[in-house]
C-alpha atoms as a PDB file:
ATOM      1  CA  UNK A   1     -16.157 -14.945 -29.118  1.00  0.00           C
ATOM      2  CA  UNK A   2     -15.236 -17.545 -31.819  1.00  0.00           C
ATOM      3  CA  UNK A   3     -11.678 -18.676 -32.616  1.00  0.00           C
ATOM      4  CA  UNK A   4     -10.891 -18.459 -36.244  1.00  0.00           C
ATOM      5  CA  UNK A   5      -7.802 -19.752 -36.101  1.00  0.00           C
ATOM      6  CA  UNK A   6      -5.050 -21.132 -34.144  1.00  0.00           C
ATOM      7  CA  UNK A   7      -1.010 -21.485 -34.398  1.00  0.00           C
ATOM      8  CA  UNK A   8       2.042 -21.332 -32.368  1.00  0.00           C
ATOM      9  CA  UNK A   9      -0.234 -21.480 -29.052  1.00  0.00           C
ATOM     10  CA  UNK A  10      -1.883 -18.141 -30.129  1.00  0.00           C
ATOM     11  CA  UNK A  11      -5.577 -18.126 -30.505  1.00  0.00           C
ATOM     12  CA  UNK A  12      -7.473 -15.769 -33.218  1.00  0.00           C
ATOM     13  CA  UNK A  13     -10.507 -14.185 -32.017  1.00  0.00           C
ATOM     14  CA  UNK A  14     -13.082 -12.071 -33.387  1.00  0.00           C
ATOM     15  CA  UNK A  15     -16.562 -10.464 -31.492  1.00  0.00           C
ATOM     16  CA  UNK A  16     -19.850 -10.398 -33.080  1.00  0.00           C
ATOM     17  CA  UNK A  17     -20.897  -6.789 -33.845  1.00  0.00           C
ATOM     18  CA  UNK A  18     -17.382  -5.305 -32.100  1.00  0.00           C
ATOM     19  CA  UNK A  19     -16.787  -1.741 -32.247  1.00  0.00           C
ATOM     20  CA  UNK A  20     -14.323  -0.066 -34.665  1.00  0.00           C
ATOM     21  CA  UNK A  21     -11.462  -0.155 -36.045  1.00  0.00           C
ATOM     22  CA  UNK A  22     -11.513  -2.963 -37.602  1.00  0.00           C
ATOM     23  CA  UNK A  23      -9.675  -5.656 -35.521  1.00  0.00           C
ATOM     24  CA  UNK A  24      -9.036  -9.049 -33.994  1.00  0.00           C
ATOM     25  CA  UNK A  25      -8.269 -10.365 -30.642  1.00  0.00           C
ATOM     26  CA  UNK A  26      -4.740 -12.556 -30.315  1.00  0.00           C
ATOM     27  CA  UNK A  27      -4.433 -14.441 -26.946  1.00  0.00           C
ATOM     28  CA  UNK A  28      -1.424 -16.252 -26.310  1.00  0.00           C
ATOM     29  CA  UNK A  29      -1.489 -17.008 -22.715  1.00  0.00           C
ATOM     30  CA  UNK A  30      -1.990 -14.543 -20.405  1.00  0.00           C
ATOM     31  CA  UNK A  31      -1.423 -11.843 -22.620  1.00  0.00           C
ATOM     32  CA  UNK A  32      -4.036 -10.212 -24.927  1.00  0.00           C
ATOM     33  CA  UNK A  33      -3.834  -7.715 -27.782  1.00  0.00           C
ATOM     34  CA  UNK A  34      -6.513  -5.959 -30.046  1.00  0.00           C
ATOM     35  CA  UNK A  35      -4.833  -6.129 -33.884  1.00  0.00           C
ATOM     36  CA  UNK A  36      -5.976  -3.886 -36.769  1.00  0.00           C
ATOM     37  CA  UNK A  37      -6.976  -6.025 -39.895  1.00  0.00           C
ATOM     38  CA  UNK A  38      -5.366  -3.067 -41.818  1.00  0.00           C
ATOM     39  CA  UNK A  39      -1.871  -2.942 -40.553  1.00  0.00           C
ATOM     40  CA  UNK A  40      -1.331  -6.046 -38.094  1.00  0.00           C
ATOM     41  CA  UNK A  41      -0.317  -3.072 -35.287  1.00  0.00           C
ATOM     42  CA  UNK A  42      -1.022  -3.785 -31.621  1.00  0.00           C
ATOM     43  CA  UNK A  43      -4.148  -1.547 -30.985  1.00  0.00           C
ATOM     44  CA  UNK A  44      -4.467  -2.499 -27.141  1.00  0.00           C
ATOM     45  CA  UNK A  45      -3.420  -4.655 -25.355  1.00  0.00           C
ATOM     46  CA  UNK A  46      -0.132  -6.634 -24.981  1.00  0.00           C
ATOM     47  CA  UNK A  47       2.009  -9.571 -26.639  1.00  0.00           C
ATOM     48  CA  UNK A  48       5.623 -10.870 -25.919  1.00  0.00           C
ATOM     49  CA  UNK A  49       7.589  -9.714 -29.101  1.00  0.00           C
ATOM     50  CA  UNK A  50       7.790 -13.389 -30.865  1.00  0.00           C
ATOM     51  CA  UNK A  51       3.669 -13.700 -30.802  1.00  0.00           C
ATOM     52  CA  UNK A  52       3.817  -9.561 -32.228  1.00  0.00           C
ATOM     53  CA  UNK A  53       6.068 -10.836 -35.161  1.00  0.00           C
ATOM     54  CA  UNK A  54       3.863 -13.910 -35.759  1.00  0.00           C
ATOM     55  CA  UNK A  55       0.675 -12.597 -35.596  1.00  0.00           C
ATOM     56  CA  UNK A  56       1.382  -9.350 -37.632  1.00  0.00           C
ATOM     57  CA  UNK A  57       2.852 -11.898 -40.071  1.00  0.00           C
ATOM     58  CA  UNK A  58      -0.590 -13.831 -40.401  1.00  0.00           C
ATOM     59  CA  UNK A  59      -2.630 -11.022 -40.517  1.00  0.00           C
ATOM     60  CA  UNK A  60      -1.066  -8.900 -43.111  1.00  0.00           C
ATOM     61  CA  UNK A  61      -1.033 -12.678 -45.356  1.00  0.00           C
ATOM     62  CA  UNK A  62      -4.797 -12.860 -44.430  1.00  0.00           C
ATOM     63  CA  UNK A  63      -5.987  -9.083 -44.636  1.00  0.00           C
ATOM     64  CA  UNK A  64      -8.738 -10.135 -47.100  1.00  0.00           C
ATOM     65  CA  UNK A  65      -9.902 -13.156 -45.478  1.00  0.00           C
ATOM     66  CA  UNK A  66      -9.892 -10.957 -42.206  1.00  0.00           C
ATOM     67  CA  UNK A  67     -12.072  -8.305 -44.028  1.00  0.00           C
ATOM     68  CA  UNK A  68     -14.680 -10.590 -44.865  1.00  0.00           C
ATOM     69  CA  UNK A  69     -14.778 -11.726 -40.903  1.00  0.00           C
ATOM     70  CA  UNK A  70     -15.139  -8.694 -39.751  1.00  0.00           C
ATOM     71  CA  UNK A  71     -18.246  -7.864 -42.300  1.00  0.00           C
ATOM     72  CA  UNK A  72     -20.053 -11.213 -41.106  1.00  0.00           C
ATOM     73  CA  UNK A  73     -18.944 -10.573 -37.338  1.00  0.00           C
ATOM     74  CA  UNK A  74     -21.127  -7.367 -37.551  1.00  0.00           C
ATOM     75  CA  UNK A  75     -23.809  -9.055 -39.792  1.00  0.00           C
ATOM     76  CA  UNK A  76     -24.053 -11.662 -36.617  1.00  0.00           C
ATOM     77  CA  UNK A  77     -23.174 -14.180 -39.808  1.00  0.00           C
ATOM     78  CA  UNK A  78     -21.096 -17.708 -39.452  1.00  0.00           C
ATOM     79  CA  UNK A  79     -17.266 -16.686 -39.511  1.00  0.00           C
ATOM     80  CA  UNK A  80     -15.063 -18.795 -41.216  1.00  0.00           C
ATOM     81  CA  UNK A  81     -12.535 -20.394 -39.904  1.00  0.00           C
ATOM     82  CA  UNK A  82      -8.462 -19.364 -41.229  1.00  0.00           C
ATOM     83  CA  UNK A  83      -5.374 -21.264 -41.658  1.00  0.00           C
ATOM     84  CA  UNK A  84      -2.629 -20.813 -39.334  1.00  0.00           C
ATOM     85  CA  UNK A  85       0.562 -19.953 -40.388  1.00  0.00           C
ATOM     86  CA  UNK A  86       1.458 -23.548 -39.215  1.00  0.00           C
ATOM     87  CA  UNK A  87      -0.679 -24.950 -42.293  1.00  0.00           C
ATOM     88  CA  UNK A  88       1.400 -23.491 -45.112  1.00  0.00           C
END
């Protein structure tokens, strides 16, 4: 599963072909949460309530980037790699 991106100790992951919703993996850890692209809500999973606030922070700034990830994740494509919220 590749990393797209990486901040605050909290690694961004995405699966090739996953199932739906649309989502990403945040592992920060030994905790792990599925995210929805569309909302930044926990879908599974569990993260300590500073990582939540982070990462639902990132991925409501990055919905569109996300989108396209999640079209070449099931197209078995190259993902592309996103800034942290430590690079802006």
């Amino acid at each position: 599963m590749p990393t797209i991106s990486f901040f605050y100790g909290i690694a961004i992951r995405m699966y090739f072909r996953d199932h739906a919703p649309p989502h990403f993996h945040a592992v920060y850890g030994e905790y792990e949460a599925f995210i929805s692209i569309e909302t930044g809500e926990i879908l599974a999973g569990h993260l300590p309530k500073t990582a939540t606030r982070l990462v639902a922070q990132w991925a409501l700034a990055r919905r569109a980037e996300l989108r396209a990830n999640w079209q070449r994740a099931l197209n078995s494509q190259p993902l592309e790699r996103l800034a942290g919220l430590e690079d802006e």
